[in-house]
Protein backbone atom coordinates (compact mmCIF):
# COMPACT_ATOMS: atom_id res chain seq x y z
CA UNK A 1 -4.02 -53.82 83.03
CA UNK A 2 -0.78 -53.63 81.71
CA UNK A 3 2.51 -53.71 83.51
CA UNK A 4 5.38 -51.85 82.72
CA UNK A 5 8.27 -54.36 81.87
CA UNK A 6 11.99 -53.58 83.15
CA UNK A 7 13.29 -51.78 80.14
CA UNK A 8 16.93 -52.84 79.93
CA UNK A 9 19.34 -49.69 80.19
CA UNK A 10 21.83 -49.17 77.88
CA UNK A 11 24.70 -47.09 78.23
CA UNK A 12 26.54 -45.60 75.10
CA UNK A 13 29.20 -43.00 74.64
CA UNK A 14 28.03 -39.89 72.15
CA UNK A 15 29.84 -36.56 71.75
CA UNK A 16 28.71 -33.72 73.33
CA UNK A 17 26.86 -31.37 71.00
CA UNK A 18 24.85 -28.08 71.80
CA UNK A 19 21.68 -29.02 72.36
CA UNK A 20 18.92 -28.49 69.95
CA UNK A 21 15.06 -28.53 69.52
CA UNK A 22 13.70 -31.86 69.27
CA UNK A 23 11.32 -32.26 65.74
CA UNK A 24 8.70 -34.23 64.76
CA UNK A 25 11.39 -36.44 62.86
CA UNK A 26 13.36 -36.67 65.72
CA UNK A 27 11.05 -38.41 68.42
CA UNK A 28 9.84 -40.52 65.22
CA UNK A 29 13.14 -41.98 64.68
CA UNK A 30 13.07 -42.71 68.34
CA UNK A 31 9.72 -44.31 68.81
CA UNK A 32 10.88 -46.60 66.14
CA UNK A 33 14.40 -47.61 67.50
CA UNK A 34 12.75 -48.24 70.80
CA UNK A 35 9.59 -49.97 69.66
CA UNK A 36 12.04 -52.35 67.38
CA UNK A 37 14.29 -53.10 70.05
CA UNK A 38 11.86 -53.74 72.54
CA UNK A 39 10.05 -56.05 70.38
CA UNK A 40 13.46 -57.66 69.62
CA UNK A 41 13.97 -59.00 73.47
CA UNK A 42 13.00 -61.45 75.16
CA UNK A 43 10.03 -59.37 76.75
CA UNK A 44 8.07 -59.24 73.42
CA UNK A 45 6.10 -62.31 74.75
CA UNK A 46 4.69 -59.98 77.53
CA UNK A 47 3.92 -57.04 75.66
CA UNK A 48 0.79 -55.65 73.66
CA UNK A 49 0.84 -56.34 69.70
CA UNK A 50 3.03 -53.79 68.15
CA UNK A 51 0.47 -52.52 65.99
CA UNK A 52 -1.23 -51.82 68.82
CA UNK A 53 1.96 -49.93 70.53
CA UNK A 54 2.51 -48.11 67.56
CA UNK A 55 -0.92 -46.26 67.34
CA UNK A 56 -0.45 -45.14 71.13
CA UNK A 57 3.19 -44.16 70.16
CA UNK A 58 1.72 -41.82 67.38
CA UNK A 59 -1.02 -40.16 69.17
CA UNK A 60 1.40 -39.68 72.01
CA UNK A 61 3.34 -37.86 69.62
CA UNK A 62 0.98 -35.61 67.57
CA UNK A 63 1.09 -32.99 69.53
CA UNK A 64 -0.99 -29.77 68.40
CA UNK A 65 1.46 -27.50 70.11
CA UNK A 66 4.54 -29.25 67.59
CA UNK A 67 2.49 -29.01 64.22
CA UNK A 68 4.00 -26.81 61.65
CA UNK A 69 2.03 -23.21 61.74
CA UNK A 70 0.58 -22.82 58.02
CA UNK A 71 2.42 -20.73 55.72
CA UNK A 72 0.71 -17.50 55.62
CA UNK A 73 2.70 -16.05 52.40
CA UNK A 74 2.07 -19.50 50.24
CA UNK A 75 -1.46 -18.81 50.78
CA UNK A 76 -1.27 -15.34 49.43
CA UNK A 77 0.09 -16.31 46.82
CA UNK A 78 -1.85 -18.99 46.10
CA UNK A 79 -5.02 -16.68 46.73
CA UNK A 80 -3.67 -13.94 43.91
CA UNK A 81 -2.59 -16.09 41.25
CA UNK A 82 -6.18 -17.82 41.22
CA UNK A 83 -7.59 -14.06 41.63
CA UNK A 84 -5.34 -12.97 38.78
CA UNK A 85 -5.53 -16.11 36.26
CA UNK A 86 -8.97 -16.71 37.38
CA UNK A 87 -7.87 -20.44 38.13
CA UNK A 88 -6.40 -22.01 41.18
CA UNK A 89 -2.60 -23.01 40.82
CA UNK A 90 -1.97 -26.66 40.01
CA UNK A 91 0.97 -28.90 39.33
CA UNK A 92 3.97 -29.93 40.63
CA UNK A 93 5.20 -26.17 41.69
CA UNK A 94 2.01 -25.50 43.10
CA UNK A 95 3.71 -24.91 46.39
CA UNK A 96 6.53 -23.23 45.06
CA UNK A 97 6.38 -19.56 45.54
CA UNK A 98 8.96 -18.03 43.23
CA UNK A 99 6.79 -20.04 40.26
CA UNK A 100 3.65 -18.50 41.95
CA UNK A 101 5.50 -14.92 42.28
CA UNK A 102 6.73 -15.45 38.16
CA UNK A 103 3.69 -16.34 36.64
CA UNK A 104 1.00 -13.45 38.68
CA UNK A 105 3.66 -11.32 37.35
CA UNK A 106 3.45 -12.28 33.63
CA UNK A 107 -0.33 -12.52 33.66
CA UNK A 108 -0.39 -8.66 35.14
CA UNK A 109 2.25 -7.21 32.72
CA UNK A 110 0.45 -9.06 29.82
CA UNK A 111 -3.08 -7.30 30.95
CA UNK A 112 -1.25 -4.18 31.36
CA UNK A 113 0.19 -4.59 27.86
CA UNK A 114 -3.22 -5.59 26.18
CA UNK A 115 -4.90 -2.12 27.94
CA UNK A 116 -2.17 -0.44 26.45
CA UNK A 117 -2.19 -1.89 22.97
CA UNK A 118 -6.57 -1.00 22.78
CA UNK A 119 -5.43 2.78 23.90
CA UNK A 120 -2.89 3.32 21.19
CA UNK A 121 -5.11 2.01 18.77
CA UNK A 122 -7.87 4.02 19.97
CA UNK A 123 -5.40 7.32 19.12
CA UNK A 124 -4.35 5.09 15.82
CA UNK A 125 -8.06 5.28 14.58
CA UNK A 126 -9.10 8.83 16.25
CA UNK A 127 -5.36 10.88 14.31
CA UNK A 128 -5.75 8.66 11.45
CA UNK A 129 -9.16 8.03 10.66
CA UNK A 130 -9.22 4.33 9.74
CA UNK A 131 -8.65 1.58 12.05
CA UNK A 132 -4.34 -0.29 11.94
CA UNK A 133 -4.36 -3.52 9.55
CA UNK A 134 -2.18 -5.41 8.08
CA UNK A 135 0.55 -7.89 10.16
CA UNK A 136 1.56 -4.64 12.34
CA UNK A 137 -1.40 -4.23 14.02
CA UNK A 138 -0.61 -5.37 17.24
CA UNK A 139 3.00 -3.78 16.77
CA UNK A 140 3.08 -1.04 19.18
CA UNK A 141 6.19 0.77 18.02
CA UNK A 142 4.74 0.53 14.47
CA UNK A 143 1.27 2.05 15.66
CA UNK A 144 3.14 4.61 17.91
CA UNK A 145 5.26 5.34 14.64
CA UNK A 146 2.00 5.98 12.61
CA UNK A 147 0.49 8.14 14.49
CA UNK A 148 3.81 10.51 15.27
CA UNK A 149 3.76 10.61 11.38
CA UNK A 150 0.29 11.58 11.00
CA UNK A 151 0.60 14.79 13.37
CA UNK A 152 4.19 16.11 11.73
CA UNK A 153 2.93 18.72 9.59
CA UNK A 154 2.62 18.07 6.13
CA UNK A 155 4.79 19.18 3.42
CA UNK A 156 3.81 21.93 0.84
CA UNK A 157 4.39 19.09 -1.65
CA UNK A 158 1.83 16.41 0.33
CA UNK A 159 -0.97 19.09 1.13
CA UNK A 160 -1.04 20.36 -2.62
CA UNK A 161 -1.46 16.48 -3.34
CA UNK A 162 -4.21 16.13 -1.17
CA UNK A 163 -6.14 19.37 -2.23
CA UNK A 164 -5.54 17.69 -5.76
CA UNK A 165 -7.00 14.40 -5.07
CA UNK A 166 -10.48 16.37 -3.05
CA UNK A 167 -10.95 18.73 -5.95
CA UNK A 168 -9.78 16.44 -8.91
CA UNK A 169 -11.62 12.96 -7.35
CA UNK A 170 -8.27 11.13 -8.12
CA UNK A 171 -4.71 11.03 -6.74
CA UNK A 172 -1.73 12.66 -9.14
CA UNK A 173 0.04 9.91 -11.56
CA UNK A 174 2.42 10.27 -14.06
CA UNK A 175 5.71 11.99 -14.65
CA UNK A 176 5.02 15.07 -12.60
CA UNK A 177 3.22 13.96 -9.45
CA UNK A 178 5.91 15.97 -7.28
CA UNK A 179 6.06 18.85 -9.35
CA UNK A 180 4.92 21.67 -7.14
CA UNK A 181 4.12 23.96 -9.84
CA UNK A 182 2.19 21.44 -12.23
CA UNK A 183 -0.19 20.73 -9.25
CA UNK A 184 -0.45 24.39 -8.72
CA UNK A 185 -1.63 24.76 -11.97
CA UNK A 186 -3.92 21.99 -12.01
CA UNK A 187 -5.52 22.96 -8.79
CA UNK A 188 -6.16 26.39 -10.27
CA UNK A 189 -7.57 25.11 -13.41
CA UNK A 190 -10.41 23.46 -11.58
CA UNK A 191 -10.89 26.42 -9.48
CA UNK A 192 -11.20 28.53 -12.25
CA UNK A 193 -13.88 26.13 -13.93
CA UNK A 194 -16.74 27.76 -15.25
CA UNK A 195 -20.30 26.56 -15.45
CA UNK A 196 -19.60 25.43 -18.77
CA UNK A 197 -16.72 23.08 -17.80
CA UNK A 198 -18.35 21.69 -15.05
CA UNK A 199 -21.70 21.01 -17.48
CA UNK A 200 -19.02 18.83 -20.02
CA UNK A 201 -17.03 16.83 -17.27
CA UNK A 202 -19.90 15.33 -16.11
CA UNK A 203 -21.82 15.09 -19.97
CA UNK A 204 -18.37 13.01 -20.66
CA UNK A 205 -18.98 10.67 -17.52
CA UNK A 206 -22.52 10.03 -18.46
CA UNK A 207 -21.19 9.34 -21.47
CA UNK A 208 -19.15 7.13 -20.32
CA UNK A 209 -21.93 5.36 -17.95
CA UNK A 210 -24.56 5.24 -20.49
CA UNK A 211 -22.48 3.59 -23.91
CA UNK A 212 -19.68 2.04 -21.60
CA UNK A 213 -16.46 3.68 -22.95
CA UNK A 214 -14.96 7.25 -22.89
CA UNK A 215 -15.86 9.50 -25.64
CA UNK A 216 -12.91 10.05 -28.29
CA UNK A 217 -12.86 11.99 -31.68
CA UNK A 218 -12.34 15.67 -32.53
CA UNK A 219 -16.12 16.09 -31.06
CA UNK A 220 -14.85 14.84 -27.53
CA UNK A 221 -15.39 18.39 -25.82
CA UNK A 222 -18.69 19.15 -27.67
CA UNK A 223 -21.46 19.14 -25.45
CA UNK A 224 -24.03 19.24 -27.99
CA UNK A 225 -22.76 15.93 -29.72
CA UNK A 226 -22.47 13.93 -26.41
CA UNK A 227 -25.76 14.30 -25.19
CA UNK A 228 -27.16 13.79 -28.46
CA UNK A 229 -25.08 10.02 -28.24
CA UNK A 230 -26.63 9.65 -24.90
CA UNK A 231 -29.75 10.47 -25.86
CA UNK A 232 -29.81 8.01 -29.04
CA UNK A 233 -28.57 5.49 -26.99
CA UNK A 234 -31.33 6.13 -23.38
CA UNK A 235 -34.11 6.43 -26.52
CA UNK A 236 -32.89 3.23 -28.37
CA UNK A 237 -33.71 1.48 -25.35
CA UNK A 238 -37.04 2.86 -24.47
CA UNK A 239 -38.50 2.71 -27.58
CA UNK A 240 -37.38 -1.57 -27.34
CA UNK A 241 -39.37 -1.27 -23.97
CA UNK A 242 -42.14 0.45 -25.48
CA UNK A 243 -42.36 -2.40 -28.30
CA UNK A 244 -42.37 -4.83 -26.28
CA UNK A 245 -44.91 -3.81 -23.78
CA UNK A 246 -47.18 -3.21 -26.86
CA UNK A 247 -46.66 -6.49 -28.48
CA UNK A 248 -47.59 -8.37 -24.67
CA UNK A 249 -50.60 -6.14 -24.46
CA UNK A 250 -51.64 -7.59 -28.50
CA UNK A 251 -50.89 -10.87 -27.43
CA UNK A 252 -52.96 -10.46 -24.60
CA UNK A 253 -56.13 -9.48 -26.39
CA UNK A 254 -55.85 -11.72 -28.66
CA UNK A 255 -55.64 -14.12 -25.76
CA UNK A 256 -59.27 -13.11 -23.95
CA UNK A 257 -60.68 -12.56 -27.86
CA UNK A 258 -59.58 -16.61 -28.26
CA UNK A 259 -60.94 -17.57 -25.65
CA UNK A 260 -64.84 -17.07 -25.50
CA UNK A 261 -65.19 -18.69 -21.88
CA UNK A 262 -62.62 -17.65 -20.03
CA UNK A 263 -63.19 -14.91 -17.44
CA UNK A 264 -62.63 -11.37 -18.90
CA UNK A 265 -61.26 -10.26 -15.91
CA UNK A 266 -57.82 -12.57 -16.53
CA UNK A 267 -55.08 -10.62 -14.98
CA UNK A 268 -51.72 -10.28 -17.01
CA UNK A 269 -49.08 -12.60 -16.75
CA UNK A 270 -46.56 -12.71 -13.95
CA UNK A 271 -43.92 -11.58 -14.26
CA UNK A 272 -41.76 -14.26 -13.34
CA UNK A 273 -44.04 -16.21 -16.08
CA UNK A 274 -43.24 -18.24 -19.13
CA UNK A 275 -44.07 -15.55 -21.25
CA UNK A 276 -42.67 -13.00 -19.47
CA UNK A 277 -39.34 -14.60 -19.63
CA UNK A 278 -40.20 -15.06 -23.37
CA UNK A 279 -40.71 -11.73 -23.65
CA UNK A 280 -37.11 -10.83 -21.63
CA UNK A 281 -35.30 -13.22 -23.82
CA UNK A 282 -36.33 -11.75 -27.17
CA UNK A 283 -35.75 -8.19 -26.06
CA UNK A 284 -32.30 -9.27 -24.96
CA UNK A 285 -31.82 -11.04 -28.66
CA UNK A 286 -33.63 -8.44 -30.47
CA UNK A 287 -30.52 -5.59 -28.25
CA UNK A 288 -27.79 -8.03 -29.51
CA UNK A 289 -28.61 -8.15 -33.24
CA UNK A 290 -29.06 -4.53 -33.07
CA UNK A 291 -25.56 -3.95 -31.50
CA UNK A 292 -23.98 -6.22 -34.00
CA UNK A 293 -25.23 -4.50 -36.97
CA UNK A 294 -24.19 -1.16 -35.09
CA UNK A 295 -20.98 -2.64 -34.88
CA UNK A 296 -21.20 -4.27 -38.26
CA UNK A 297 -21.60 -0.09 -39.88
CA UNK A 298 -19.08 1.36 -37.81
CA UNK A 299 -16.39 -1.39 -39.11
CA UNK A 300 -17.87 -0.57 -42.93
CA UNK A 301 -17.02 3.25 -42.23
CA UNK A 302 -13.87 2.99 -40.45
CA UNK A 303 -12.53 1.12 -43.53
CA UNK A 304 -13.79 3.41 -45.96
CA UNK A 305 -12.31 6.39 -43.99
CA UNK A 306 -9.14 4.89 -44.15
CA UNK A 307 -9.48 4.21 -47.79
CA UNK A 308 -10.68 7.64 -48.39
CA UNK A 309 -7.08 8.61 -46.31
CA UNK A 310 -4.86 6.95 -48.13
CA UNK A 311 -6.24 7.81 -51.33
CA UNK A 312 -5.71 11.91 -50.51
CA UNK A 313 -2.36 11.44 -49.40
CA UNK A 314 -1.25 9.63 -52.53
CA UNK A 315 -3.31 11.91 -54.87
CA UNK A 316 -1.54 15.01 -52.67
CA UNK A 317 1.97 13.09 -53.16
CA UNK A 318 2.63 13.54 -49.75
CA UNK A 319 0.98 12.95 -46.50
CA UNK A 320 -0.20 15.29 -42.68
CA UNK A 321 2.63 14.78 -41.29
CA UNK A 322 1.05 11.52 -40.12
CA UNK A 323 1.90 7.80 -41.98
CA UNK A 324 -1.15 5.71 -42.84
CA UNK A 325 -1.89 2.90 -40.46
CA UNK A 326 -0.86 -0.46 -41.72
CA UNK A 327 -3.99 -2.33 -41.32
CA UNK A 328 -2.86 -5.48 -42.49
CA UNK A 329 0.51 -6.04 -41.32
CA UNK A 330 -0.24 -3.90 -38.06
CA UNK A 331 3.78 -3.23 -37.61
CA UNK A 332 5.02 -0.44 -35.49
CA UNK A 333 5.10 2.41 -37.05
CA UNK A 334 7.52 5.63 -36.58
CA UNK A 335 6.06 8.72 -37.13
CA UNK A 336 5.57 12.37 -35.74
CA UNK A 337 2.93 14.59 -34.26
CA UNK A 338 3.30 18.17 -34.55
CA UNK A 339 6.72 17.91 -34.93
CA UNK A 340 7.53 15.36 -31.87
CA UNK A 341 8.22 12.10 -32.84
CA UNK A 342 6.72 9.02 -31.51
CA UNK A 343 6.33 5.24 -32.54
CA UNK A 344 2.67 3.19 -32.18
CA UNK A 345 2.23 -0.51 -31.86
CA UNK A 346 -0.90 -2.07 -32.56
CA UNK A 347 -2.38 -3.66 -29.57
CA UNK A 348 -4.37 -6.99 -30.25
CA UNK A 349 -6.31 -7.09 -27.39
CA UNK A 350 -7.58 -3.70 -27.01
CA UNK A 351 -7.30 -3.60 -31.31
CA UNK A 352 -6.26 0.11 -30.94
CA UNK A 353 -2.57 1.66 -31.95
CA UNK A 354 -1.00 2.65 -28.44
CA UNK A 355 1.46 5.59 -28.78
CA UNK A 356 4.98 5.98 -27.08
CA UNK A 357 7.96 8.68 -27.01
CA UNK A 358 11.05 8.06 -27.62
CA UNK A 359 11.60 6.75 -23.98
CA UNK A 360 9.35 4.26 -24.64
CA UNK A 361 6.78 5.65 -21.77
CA UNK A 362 3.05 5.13 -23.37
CA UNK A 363 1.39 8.21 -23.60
CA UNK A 364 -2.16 7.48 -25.23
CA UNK A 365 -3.83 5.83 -27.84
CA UNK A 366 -3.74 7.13 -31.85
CA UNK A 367 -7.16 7.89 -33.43
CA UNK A 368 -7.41 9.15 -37.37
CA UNK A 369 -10.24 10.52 -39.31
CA UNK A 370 -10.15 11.68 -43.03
CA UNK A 371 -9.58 15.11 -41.16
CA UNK A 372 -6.68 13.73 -40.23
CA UNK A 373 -4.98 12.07 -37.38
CA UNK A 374 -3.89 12.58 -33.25
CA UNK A 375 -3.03 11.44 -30.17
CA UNK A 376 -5.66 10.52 -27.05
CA UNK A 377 -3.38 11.20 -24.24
CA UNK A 378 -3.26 8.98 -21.78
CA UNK A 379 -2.95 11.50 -18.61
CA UNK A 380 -2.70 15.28 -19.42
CA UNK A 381 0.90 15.11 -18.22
CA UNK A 382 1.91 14.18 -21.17
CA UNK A 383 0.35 16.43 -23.59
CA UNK A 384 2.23 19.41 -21.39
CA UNK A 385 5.11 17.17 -22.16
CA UNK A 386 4.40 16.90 -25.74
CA UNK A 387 3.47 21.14 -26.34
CA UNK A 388 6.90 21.49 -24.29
CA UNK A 389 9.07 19.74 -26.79
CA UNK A 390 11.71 21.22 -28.33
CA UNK A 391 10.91 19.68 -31.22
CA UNK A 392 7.15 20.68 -31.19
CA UNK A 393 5.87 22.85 -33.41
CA UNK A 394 2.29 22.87 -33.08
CA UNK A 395 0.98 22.16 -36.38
CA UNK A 396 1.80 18.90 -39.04
């Protein structure tokens, strides 16, 4: 058993100050001033080791009643940010609850801002029938701009454009695309289509399908003479189909007549065979030389047409109206059609003469016959633009 040694007493002078609440760092500071003084006299030969005297000192002190309560409004905080960012906070502001307050704050406005951005392009896709692209997608102003756009009402000028481009299958180009009247009268021209019309709009597009280019010529809008190209054409190729399935059928017999002890039930080849391939290669060949000697005529006529033209209009000792093309030298040429003058250029690459005005604006391409000569327009436009001349007289 221990005995209490005399402590020694000693006396200081302090100011008087109000007294205050003793803390926890307080009676620390204390235990350790004692404790070092104590063990500093000449009693420390008598006394317990001071590791010993410290550990009673410090559960002496650690008193439940002087712990610091917990801080209810931390833990709040801490509880919602990990509810809102569906992590718990970490770092070195983890305690800090204006960085707790900020960042629940930013995660809520940015969730509010996401639910906001799906709804407005929810009424993007539902006003304008296609879903936002492009780098503004996620721009609301630009969405919210968009769509305040769509519902104005439209124009005279942009719902006679859009009854243009339903009944016409194409959007208005050229010179006059906000000419009210022009679309007027193009809208009524395909009202006021009859049976007939309709019949050679789509004989020029199968046309067009079937032999790969537009029909041109004075016999453009004759039905008669563009099914009959379509139908030399679709036969052409079945009667190369026919040929060919006769001439595998005669190879074929010949095969099981060769052939004494083979089965006579041989099926025919498949046809991912040798000889079918054979078979695909020549027909392809046998096409090619045909189109080349098609190609091969029409070059022989064309010439002799434009012999036969030049001839008549030096025989005649004057021309159409129209100046011969220069074949050889293929230089621009000036000229005029029906009384409207124009200029055409010979275009390598497409080898046809493109036509422009005087403004230089190309309006077509020039095709001649020994009938004579004219202009494929390029958009209807500009044949209204042409018969409106002042110049124009309607004849050469």
């Amino acid at each position: 058993m221990l005995s209490k040694p005399p402590v020694p007493i000693l006396t200081t002078t302090t100011p008087e100050t109000p007294e205050t609440p003793e803390t926890m760092a307080d009676n620390t500071a204390s235990v350790k001033a004692f404790a070092k003084a104590l063990y500093s006299s000449e009693l420390k030969e008598s006394l317990p080791p001071k590791k010993d005297f410290y550990k009673f000192m410090k559960e002496f002190l650690s008193d439940p009643a002087s712990e610091k309560p917990a801080d209810e409004e931390l833990e709040r905080l801490k509880s919602e940010y990990t509810e809102t960012l569906g992590k718990p906070p970490k770092g070195p502001k983890v305690n800090n609850k204006d960085w707790l307050k900020s960042k629940i704050a930013e995660s809520s406005s940015a969730s509010d801002s996401d639910s906001e951005l799906d709804e407005v392009k929810a009424e993007y896709l539902t006003v304008l029938g296609k879903k936002p692209s492009g780098p503004k997608t996620n721009n609301l102003e630009w969405l919210r701009g968009k769509i305040a756009d769509a519902k104005k009402p439209k124009t005279e000028l942009q719902l006679l454009k859009d009854e243009y481009t339903q009944k016409l299958g194409k959007k208005p180009s050229g010179p006059k695309t906000n000419d009210i009247e022009w679309l007027k009268k193009k809208i009524a021209e395909v009202d006021s289509q009859t049976q007939e019309d309709i019949e050679l709009k789509e004989a020029k597009l199968q046309y067009e399908e079937v032999l790969g280019k537009k029909p041109k010529g004075p016999k453009t809008n004759n039905i008669d003479w563009l099914k009959e190209k379509i139908a030399e054409v679709i036969g052409a190729d079945d009667s190369s189909d026919e040929e060919i399935i006769e001439s595998s059928d005669e190879e074929h017999d010949e095969g099981d007549e060769g052939d004494g002890e083979a089965d006579g039930n041989i099926p025919p080849p498949h046809p991912d065979g040798v000889e079918a391939k054979k078979r695909k290669a020549q027909k392809e060949q046998e096409k090619q030389e045909k189109e080349e000697k098609e190609k091969e005529i029409e070059e022989v006529e064309e010439e002799v047409e434009d012999e036969e033209v030049e001839d008549e209009e030096e025989d005649e000792g004057k021309g159409t109206g129209l100046k011969p093309l220069n074949l050889e030298l293929k230089e621009p040429i000036d000229f005029t059609f029906e009384g409207v003058a124009y200029k055409r250029t010979f275009d390598d690459d497409k080898e046809v003469w493109m036509v422009e005005d005087e403004d230089g604006n190309g309006v077509g391409e020039w095709m001649e016959d020994k009938t004579g000569g004219w202009i494929v327009w390029e958009e209807e436009c500009w044949e209204e633009i042409h018969t409106e001349h002042e110049d124009y007289t309607g004849e050469e």
